[in-house]
Protein backbone atom coordinates (compact mmCIF):
# COMPACT_ATOMS: atom_id res chain seq x y z
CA UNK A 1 30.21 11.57 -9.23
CA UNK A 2 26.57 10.92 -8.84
CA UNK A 3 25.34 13.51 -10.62
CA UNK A 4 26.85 12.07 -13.93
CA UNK A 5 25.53 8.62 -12.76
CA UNK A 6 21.99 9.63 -12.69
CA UNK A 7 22.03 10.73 -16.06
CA UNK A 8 23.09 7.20 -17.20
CA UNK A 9 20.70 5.55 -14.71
CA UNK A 10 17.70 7.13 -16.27
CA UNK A 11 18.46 6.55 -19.62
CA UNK A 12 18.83 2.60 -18.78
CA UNK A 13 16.19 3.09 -16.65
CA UNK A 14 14.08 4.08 -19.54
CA UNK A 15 15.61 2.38 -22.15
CA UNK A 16 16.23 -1.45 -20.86
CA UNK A 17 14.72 -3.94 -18.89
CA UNK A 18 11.99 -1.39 -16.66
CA UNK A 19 12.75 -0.75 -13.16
CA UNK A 20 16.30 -2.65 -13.54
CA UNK A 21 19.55 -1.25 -14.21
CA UNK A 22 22.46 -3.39 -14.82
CA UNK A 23 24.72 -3.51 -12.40
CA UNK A 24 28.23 -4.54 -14.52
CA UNK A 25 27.48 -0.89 -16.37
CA UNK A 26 27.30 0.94 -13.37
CA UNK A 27 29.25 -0.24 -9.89
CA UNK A 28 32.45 0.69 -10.00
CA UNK A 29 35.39 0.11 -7.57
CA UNK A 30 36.22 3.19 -5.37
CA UNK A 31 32.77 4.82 -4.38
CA UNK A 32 30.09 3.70 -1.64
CA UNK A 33 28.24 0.82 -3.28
CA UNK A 34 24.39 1.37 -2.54
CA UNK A 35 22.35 -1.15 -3.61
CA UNK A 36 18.53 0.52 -4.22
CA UNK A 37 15.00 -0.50 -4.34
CA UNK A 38 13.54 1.15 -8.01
CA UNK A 39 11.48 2.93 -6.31
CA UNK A 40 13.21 4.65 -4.54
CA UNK A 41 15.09 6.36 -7.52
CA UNK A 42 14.01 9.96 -6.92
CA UNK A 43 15.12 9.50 -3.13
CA UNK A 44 18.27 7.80 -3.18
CA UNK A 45 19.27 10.26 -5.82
CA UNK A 46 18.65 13.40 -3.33
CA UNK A 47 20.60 11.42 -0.32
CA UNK A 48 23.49 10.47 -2.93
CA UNK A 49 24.44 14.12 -3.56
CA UNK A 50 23.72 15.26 0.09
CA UNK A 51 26.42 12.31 1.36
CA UNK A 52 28.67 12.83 -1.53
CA UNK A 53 28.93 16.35 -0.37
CA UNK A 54 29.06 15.59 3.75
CA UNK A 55 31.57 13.02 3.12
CA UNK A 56 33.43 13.77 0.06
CA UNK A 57 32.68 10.43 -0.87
CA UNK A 58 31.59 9.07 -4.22
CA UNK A 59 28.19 7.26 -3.66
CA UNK A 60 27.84 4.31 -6.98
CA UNK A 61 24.01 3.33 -7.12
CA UNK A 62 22.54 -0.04 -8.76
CA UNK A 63 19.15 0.41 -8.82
CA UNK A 64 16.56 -2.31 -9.20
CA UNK A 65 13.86 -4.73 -7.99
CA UNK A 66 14.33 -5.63 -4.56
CA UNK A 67 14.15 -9.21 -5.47
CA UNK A 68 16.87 -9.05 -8.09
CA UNK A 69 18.93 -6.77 -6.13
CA UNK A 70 19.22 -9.19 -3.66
CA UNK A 71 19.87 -12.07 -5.41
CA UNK A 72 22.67 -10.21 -6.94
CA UNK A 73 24.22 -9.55 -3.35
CA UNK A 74 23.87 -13.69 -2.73
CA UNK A 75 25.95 -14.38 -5.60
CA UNK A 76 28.78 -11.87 -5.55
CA UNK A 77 30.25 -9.10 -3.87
CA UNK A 78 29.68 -5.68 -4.66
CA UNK A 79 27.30 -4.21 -2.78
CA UNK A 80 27.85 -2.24 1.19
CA UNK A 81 23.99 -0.99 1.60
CA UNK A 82 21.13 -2.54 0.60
CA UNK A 83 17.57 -0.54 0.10
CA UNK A 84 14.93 -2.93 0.46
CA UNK A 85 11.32 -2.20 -0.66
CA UNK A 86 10.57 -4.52 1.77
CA UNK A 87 11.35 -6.58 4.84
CA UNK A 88 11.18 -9.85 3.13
CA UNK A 89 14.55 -9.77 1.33
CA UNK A 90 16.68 -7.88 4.19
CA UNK A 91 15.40 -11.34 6.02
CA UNK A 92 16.47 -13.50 3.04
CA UNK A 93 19.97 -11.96 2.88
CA UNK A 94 19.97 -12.50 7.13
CA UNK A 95 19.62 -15.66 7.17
CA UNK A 96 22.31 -16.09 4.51
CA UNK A 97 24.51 -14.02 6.57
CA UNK A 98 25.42 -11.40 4.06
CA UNK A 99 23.54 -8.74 5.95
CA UNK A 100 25.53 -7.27 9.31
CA UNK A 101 23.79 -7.97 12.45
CA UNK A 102 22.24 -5.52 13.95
CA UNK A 103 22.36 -2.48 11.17
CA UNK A 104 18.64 -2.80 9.82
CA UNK A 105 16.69 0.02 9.73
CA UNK A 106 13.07 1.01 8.86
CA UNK A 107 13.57 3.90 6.53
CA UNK A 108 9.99 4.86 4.27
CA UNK A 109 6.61 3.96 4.37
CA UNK A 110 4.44 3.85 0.97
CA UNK A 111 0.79 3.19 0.29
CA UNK A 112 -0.62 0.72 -2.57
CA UNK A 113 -3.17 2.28 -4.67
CA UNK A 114 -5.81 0.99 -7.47
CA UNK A 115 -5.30 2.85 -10.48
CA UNK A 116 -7.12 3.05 -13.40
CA UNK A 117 -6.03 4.73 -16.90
CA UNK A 118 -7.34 8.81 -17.11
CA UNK A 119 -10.03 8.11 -19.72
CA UNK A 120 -11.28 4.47 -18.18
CA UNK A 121 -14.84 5.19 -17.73
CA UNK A 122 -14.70 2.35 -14.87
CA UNK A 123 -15.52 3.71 -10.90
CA UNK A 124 -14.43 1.64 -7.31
CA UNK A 125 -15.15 3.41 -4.48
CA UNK A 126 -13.74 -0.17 -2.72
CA UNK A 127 -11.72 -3.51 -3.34
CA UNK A 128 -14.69 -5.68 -2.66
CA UNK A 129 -15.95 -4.04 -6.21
CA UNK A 130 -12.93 -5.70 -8.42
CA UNK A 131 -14.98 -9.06 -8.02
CA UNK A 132 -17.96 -7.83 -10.25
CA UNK A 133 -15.90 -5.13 -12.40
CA UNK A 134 -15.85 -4.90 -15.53
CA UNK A 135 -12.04 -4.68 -16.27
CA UNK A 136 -9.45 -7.10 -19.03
CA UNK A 137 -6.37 -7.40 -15.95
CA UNK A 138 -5.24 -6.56 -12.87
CA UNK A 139 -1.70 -5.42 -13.49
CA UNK A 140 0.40 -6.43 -10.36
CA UNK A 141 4.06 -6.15 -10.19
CA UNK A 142 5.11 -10.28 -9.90
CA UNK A 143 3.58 -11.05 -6.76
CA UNK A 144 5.79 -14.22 -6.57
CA UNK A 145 8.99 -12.15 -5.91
CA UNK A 146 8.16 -8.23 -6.41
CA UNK A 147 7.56 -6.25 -3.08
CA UNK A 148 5.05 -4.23 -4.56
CA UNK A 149 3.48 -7.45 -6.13
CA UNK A 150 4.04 -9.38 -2.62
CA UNK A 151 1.88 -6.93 -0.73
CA UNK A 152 -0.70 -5.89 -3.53
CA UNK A 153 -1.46 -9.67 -3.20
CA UNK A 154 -1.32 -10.10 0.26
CA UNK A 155 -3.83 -6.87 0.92
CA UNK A 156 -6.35 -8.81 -1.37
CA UNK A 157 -6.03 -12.18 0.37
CA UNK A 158 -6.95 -10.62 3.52
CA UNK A 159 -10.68 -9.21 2.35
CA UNK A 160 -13.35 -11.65 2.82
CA UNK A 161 -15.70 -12.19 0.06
CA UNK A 162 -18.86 -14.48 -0.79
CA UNK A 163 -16.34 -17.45 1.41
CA UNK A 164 -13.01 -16.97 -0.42
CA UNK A 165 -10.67 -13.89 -0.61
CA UNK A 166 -10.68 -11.24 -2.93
CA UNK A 167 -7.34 -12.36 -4.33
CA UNK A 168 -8.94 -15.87 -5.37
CA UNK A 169 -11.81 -13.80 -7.28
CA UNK A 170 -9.78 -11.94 -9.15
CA UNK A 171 -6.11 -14.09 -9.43
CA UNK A 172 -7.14 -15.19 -13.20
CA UNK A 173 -7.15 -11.63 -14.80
CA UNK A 174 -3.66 -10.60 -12.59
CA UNK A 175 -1.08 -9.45 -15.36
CA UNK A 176 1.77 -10.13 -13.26
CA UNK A 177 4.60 -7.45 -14.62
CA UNK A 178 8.64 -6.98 -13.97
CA UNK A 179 7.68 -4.10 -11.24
CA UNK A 180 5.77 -1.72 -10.30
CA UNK A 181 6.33 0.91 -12.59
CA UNK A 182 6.23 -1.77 -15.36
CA UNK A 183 2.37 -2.75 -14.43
CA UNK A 184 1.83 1.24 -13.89
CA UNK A 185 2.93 1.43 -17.58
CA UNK A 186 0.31 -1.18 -18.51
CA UNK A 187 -2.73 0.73 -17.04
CA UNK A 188 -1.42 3.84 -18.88
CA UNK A 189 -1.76 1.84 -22.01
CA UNK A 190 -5.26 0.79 -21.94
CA UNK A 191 -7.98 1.76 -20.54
CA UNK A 192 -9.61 -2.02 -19.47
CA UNK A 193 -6.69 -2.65 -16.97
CA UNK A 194 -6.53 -1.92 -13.57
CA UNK A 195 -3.51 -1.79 -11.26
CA UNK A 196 -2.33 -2.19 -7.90
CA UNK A 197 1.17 0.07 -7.57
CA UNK A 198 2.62 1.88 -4.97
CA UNK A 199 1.04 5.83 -4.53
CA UNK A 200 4.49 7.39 -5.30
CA UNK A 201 4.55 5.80 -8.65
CA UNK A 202 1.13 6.40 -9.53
CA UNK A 203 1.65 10.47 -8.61
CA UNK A 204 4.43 10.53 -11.25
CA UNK A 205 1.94 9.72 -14.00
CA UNK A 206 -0.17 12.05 -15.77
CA UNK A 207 -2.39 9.03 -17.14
CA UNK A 208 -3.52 7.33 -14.26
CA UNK A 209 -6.32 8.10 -11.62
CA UNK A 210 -6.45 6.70 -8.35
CA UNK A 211 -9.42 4.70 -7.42
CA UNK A 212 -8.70 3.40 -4.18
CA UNK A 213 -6.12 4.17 -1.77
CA UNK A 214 -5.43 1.06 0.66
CA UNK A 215 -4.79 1.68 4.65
CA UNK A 216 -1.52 0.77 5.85
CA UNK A 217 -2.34 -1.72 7.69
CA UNK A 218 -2.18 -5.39 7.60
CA UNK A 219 -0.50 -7.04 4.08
CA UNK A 220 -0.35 -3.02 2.98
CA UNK A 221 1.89 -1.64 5.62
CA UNK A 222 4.60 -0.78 3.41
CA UNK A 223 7.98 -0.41 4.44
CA UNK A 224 11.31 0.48 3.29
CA UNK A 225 14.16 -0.69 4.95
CA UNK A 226 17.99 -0.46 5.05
CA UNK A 227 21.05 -2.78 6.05
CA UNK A 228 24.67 -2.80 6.30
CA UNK A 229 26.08 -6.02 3.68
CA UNK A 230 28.31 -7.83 5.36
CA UNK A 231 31.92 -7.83 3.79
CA UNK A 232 31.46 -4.84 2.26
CA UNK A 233 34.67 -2.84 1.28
CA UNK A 234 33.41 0.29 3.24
CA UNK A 235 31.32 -0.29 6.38
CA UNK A 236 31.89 3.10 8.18
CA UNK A 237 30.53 4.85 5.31
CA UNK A 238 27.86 2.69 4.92
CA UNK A 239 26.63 3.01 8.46
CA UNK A 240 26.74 7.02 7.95
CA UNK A 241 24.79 6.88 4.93
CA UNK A 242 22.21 4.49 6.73
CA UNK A 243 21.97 7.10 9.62
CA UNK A 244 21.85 9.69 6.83
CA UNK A 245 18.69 7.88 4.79
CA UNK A 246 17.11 6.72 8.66
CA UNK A 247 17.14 10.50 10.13
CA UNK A 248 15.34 13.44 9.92
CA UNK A 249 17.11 14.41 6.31
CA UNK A 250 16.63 11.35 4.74
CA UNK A 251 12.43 11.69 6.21
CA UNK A 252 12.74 14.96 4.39
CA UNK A 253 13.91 13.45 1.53
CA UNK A 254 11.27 11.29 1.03
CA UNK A 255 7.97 13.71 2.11
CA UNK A 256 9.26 15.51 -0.87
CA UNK A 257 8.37 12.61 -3.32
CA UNK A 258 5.59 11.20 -1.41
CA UNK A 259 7.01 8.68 1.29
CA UNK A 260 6.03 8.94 4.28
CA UNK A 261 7.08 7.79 8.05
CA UNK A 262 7.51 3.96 8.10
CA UNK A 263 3.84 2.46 9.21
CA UNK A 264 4.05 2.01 13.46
């Protein structure tokens, strides 16, 4: 059951690679395969034991980056739904045609926020002020692959400054780090970094403050999605639990740990 599933999730959660659990350890034949964003742990926990109780129906979570999640999906079997952080990697699996046609869904919206350690001394009352701040890094989750690194770099590269972007003024102190959560643990170790992470990370932590919330709008729109994998062993349930996580419930679910409505 999920419940006993959690238990072991956190521990590797908190105890191996950050923001990645292995997947060998944990999917299992038999249950509903879900295939989860990191981020979305405290969520996808909640709609796990509300389908596993509607359906009487063992839900098996692999939680991870987005990134590596699907990567895992293009290599093998083993997944039936797939919780993207972002749109990005629902379109990568698409095109590969391991993602059924038709079943995507815009689940969650987030916001990125700066965040500095509690006792920094440092104050940004915008983004145009990381150019001229006096900070060490900018810890980013990898903005090559990450969702939360992809848009944290995309909101700077669309703010004008002095003829180049704020992303090119400040790209040589960016700590690039496994996830989100991984760079939030970064700020919380020192005061000279800064962050960019999403706003439901950053109100889990006792040892950040936030400096700057960004707009959703533009590169920082961000959205959670959900899709049906193709060839997966059990597509009726996975449709239900997409209409569970895409409804009113599943909005529930996430207001409760500080989604929101996915950005119009």
């Amino acid at each position: 059951m999920f419940a006993a599933f959690r238990s072991l999730a956190l521990v590797a959660l908190a105890f191996l690679a950050p923001g990645c659990v292995d997947r060998g350890a944990e999917v299992a034949a038999g249950g509903l395969r879900v295939f989860a964003a990191a981020s979305l742990i405290d969520v996808v926990g909640e709609l796990a034991v509300a389908f596993e109780r509607r359906e009487a129906a063992d839900v098996e979570l692999n939680l991870a980056g987005s990134n590596t999640l699907a990567q895992q999906i293009l290599s093998a079997p083993g997944a039936d739904v797939f919780l993207s952080a972002d749109l990005h990697w629902v379109e990568v699996l698409e095109r590969a045609g391991r993602v059924a046609v038709g079943s995507r869904r815009a689940l969650l919206g987030n916001r990125l926020v700066l965040v500095a350690a509690s006792d920094a001394e440092i104050r940004i009352g915008r983004p145009e002020e990381l150019a001229g701040a006096d900070f060490s890094y900018l810890a980013l989750a990898d903005p090559a692959a990450v969702p939360a690194g992809r848009y944290a770099r995309g909101a700077l590269e669309e703010i004008a400054l002095d003829g180049a972007t704020l992303w090119q003024r400040v790209a040589d102190r960016v700590a690039p780090a496994l996830d989100a959560r991984a760079a939030l643990a970064l700020v919380e170790s020192d005061p000279a970094i800064l962050g960019i992470v999403y706003k439901t990370d950053a109100r889990q932590s006792g040892r950040v403050r936030v400096l700057y919330e960004f707009p959703p709008a533009g590169a920082a729109r961000v959205t959670y999605y959900g899709a049906l994998v193709e060839d997966g062993g059990r597509p009726d349930l996975g449709r239900r639990f997409l209409d569970l996580a895409a409804g009113p419930e599943g909005r529930r679910i996430g207001e409760r740990h500080g989604f929101g409505a996915p950005p119009a």
